[in-house]
Protein backbone atom coordinates (compact mmCIF):
# COMPACT_ATOMS: atom_id res chain seq x y z
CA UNK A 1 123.65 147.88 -18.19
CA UNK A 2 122.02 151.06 -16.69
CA UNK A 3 122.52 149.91 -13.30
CA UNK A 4 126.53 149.98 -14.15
CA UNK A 5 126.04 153.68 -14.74
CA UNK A 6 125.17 154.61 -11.17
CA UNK A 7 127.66 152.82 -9.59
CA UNK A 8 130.85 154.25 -8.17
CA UNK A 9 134.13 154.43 -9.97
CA UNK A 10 135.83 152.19 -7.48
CA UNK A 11 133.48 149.39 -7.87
CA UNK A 12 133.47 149.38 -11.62
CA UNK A 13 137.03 149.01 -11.71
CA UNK A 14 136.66 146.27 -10.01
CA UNK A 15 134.29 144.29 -11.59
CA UNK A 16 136.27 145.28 -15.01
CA UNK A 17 139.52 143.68 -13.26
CA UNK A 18 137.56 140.62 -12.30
CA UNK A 19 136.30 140.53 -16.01
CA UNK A 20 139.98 141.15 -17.03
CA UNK A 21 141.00 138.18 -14.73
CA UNK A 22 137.95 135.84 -16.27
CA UNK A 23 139.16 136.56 -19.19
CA UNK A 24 142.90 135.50 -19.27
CA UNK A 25 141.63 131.95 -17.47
CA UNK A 26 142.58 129.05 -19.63
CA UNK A 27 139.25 127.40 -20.18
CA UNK A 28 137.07 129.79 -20.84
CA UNK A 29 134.59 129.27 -23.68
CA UNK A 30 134.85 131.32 -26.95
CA UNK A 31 131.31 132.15 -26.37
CA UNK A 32 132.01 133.24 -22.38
CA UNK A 33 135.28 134.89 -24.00
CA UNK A 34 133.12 137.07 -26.25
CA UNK A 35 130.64 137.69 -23.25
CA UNK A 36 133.27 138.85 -20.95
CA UNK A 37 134.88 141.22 -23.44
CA UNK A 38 131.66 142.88 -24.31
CA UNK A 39 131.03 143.31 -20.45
CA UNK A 40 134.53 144.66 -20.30
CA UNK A 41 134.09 147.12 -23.21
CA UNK A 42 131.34 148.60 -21.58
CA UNK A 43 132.71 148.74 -18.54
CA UNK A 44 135.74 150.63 -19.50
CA UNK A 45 133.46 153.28 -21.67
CA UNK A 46 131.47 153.80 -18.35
CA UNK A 47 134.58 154.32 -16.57
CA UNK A 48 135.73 156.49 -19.00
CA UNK A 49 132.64 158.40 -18.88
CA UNK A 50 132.82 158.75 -15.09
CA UNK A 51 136.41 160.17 -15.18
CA UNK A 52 135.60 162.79 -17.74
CA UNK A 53 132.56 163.97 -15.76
CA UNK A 54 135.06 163.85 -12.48
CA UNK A 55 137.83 166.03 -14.39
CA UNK A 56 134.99 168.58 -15.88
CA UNK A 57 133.65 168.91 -12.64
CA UNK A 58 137.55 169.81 -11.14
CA UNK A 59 137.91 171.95 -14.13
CA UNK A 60 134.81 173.86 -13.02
CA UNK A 61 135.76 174.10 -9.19
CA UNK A 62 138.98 175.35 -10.66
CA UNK A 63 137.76 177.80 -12.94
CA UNK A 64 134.81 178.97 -10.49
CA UNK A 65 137.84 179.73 -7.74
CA UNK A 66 141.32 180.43 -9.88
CA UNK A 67 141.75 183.73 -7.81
CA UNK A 68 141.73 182.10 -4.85
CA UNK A 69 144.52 179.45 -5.21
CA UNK A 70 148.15 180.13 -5.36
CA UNK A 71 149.26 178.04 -8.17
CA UNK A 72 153.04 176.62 -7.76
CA UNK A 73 155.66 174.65 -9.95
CA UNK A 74 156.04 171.29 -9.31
CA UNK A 75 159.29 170.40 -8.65
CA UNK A 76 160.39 166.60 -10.13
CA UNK A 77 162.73 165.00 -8.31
């Protein structure tokens, strides 16, 4: 599953939706069900992975340049 780990966010969401989609067909095997969650577990923990790196790296840019933004409320509507 290395080769998962290199690819880009966008494309492992969508393989994990396609597994997501395998899964919920009727007529799937128990032993292709099993498969396809495993697959999807590990999908999810590499997208996870990529996300946290993403967010660390913001946090960094952040940190690295907080007196040069001008930080404002959001306002809800």
């Amino acid at each position: 599953m290395k080769e998962k780990r290199t690819e880009n966010f966008e494309n492992l969401i969508t393989k994990l939706e396609k597994t997501v989609d395998e899964l919920e067909e009727k007529d799937i095997s128990l032993e292709n069900s099993i498969k396809k969650f495993e697959e999807g577990i590990i999908l999810g923990k590499i997208c996870l992975e990529k996300l946290k790196e993403a967010e660390d790296r913001v946090r960094i840019l952040v940190d690295e340049n907080k007196d040069k933004f001008v930080f404002e409320k959001f306002e809800e509507k």
